[in-house]
Protein backbone atom coordinates (compact mmCIF):
# COMPACT_ATOMS: atom_id res chain seq x y z
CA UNK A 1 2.36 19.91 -39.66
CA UNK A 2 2.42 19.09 -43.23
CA UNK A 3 0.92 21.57 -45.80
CA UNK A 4 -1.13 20.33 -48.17
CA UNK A 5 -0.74 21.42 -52.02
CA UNK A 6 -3.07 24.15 -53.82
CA UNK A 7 -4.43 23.27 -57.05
CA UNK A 8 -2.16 25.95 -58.34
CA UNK A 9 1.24 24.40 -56.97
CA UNK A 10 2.94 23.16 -59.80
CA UNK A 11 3.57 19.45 -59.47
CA UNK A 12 6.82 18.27 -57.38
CA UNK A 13 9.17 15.52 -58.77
CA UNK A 14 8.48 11.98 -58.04
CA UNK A 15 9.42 11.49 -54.72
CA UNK A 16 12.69 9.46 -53.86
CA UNK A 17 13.20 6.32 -52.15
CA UNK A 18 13.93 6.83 -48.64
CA UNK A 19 17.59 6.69 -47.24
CA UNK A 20 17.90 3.40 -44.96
CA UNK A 21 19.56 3.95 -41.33
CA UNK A 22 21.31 1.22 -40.57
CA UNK A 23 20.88 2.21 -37.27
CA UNK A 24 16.82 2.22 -37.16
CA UNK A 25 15.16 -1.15 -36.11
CA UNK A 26 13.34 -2.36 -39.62
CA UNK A 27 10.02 -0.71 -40.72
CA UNK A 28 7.15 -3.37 -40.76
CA UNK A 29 5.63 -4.49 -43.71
CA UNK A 30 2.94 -2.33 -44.84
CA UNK A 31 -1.35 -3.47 -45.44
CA UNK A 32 -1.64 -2.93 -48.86
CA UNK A 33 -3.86 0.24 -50.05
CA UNK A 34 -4.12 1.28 -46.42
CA UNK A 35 -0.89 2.92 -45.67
CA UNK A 36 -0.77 1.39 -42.06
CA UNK A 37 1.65 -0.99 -40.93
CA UNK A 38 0.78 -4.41 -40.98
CA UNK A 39 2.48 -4.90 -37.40
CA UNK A 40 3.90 -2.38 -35.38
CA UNK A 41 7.41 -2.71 -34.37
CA UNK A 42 8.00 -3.58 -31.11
CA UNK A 43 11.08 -3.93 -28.64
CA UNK A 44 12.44 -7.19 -27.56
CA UNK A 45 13.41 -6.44 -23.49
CA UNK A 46 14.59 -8.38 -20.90
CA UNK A 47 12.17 -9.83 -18.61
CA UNK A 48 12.14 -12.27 -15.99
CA UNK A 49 8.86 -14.31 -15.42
CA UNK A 50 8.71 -15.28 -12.03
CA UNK A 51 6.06 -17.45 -10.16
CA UNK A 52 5.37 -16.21 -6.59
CA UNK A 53 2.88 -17.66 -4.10
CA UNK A 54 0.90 -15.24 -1.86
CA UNK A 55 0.01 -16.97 1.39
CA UNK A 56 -1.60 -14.35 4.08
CA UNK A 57 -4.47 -12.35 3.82
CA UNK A 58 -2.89 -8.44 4.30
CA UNK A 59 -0.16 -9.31 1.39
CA UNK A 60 -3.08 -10.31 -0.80
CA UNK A 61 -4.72 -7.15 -0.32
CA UNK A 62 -1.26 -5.93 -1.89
CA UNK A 63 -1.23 -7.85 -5.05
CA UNK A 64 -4.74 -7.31 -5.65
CA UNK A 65 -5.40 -6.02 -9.76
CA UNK A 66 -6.68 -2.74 -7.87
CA UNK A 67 -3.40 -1.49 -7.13
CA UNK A 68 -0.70 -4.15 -8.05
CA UNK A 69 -0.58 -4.42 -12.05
CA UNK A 70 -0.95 -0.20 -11.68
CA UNK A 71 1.80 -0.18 -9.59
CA UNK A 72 4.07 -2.60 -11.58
CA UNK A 73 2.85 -0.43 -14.49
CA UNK A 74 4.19 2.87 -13.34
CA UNK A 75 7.34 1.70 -11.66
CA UNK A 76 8.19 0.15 -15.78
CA UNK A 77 6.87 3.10 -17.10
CA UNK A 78 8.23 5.72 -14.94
CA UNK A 79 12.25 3.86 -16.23
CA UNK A 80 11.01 4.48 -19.98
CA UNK A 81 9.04 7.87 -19.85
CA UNK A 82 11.90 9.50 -18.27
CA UNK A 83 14.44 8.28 -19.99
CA UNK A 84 12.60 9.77 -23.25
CA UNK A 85 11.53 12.72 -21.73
CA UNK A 86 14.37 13.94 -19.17
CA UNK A 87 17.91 14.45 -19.00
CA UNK A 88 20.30 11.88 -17.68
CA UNK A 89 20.83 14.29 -14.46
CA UNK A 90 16.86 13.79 -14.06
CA UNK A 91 16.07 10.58 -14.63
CA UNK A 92 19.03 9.29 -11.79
CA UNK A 93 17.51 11.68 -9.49
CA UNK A 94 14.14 10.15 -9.67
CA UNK A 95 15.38 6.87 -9.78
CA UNK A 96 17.85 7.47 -6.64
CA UNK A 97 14.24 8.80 -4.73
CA UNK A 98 12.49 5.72 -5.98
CA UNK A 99 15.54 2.98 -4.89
CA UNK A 100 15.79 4.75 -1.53
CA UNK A 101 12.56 4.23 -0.41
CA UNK A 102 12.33 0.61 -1.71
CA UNK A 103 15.75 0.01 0.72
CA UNK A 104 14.43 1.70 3.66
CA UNK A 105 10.94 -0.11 3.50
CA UNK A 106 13.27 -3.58 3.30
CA UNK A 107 15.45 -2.61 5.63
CA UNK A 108 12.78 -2.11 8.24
CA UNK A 109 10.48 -5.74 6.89
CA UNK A 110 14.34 -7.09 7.84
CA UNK A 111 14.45 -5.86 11.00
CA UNK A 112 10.97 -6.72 12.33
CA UNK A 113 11.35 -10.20 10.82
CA UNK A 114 14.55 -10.56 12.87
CA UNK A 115 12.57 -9.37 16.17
CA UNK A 116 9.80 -11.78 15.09
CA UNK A 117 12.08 -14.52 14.42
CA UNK A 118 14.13 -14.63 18.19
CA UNK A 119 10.06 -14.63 19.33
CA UNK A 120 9.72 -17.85 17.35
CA UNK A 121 12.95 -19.63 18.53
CA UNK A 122 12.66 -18.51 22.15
CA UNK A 123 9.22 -20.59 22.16
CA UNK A 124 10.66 -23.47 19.85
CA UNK A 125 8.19 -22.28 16.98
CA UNK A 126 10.88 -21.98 14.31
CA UNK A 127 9.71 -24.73 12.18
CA UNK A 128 5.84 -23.78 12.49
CA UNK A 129 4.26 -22.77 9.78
CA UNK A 130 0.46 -22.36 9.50
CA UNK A 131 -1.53 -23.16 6.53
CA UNK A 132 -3.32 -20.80 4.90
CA UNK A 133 -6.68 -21.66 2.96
CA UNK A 134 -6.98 -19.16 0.27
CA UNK A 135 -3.34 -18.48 -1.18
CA UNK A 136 -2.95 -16.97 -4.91
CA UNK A 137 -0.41 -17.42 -7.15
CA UNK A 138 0.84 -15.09 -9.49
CA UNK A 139 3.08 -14.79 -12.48
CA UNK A 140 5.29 -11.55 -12.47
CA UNK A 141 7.18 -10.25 -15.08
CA UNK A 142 10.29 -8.81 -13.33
CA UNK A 143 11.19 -5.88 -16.87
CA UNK A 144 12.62 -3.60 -14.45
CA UNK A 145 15.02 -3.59 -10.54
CA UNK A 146 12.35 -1.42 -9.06
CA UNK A 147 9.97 -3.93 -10.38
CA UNK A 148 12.07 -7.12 -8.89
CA UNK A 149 12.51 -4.96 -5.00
CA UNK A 150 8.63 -4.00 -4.77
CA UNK A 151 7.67 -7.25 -5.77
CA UNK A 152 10.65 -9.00 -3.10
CA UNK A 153 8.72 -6.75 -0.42
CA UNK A 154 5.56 -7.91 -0.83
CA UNK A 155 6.88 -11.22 -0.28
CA UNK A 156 8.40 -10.14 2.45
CA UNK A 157 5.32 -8.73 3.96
CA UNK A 158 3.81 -11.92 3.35
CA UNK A 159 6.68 -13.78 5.23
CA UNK A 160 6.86 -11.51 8.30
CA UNK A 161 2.35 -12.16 8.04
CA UNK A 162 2.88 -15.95 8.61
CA UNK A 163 5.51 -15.46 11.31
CA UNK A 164 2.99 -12.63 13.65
CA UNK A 165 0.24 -15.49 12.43
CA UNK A 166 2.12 -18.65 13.74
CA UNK A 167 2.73 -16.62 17.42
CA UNK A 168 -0.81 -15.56 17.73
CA UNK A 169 -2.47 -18.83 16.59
CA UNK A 170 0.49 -20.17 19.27
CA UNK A 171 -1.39 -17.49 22.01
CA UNK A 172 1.36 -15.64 21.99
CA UNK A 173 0.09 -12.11 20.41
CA UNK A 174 -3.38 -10.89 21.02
CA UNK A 175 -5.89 -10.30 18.15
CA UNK A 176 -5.44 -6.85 18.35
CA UNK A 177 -1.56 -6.26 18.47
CA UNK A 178 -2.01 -8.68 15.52
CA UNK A 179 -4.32 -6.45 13.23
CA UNK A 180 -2.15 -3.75 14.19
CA UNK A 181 0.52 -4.71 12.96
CA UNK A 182 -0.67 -6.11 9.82
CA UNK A 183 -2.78 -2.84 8.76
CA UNK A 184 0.81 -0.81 9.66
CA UNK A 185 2.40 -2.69 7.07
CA UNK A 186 0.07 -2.83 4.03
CA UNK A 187 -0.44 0.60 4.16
CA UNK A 188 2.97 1.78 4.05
CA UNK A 189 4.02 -0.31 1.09
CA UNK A 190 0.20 0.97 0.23
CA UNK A 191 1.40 4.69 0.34
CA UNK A 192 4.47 3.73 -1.53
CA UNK A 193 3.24 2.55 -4.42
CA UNK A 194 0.53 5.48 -4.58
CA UNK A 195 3.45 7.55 -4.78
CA UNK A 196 4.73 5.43 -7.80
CA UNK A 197 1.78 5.61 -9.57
CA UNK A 198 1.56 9.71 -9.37
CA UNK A 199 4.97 9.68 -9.87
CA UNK A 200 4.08 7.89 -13.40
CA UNK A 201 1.26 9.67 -13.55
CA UNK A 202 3.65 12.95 -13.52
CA UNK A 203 5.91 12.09 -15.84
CA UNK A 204 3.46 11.31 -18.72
CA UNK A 205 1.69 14.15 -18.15
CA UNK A 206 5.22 15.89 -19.01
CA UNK A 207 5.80 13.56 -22.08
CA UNK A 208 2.51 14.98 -23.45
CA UNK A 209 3.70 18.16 -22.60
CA UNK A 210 6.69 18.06 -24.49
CA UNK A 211 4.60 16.40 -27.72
CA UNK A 212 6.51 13.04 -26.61
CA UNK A 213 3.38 10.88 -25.31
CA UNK A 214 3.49 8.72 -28.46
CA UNK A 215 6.93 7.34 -27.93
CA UNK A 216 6.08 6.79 -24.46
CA UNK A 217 2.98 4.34 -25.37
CA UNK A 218 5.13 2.45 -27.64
CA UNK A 219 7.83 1.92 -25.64
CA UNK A 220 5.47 1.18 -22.39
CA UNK A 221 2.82 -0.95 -24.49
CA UNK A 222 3.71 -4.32 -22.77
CA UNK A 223 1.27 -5.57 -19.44
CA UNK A 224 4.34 -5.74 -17.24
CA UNK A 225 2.84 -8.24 -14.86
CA UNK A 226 -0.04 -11.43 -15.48
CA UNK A 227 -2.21 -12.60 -12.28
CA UNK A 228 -3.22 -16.31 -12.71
CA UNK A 229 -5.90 -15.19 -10.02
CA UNK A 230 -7.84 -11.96 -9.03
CA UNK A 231 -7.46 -12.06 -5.25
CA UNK A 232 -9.83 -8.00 -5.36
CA UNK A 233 -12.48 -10.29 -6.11
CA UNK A 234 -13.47 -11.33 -2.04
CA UNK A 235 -10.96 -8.48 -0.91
CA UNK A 236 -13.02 -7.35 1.64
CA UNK A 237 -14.98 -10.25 2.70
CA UNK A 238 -14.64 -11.77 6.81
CA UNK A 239 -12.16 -8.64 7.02
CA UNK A 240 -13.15 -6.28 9.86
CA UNK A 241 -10.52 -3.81 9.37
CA UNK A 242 -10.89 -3.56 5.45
CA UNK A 243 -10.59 -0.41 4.09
């Protein structure tokens, strides 16, 4: 903390220009006689904006503003807090915990699509695809990996959704083993992404800790992801099993 002058401190010399960095992004300008900056700098990352279309009704209960933009939020922020706040060694083991659990929860979507899939073909249902009456669309911006798998599993979700929905509408599966299996799967990607957001939640609490929690909010400020549509709004209407 600075310390401010007595009245008895004799006067210091004019203070000199500041050395430039070559190295530092450029200050902004500065508001006249207010000593703030006029804009504050911010980063230029890589993003890519991708359009998605959310067909059934248990992967719209994933994308919902409730826990979606949170969980997009910590899975971006948990890449930048750590890399300010932890050591190399750290921040790979975190990020080895978080890309393992991604690949196992894909790796099992593949599977049960697969099983799901020889169902379809052995009744000639392959090309069957029900319409849905309520589907949102969303705009995501993919700033991070983790960011482009959990958002490629919720589309898978949605894919293996319309599959279990073609074979019951087909009176193949019964309403129940239907809701089943449904509820199964939104609540483990559910469970995942809760563990995202404490994870985030974790590692800001440290970047506060270690006086760092400014640096974080700049370098997090973006909104990671944009919803054309807030499917939360009717979330639990006509839904018997909603939580």
């Amino acid at each position: 903390m600075a310390i401010e002058p007595s009245e008895a401190t004799t006067p210091a010399a004019p203070p000199q220009p500041p050395a430039v960095d070559p190295g530092q992004p450029p200050a902004a300008d500065k508001v006249a006689g207010s000593g703030r900056s006029a804009r504050a700098y911010r980063h230029s990352r890589p993003v890519f904006d991708r359009q998605i279309r959310i067909h059934s009704e248990y992967a719209r209960r994933l994308v919902s503003l409730r826990q979606f933009r949170p969980t997009m939020t910590a899975l971006y922020g948990i890449d930048v807090i750590l890399r300010i706040v932890a050591t190399d060694e750290e921040a790979d083991q975190f990020e080895r915990v978080i890309t393992q659990r991604l690949e196992a929860l894909s790796e099992a979507l593949v599977a049960e699509r697969e099983r799901l899939q020889l169902e379809l073909e052995r009744h000639d249902l392959l090309k069957a695809r029900p319409r849905y009456t309520h589907p949102v669309d969303l705009k995501v911006q993919i700033a991070s990996p983790h960011i482009g798998a959990y958002t490629h599993l919720i589309l898978e979700v949605d894919q293996l959704m319309i599959a279990i929905d073609t074979l019951w509408l087909s009176g193949l599966l019964s309403s129940k083993a239907r809701t089943e299996i449904g509820i199964r799967w939104r609540n483990q990607l559910g469970r995942a992404a809760q563990s995202f957001i404490e994870l985030h939640r974790y590692a800001y609490d440290e970047a506060k800790r270690r006086g760092q929690s400014e640096a974080v909010d700049n370098a997090a400020r973006e909104v990671v992801t944009a919803t054309d549509e807030d499917p939360s709004a009717d979330e639990t209407d006509g839904d018997p099993d909603a939580e």
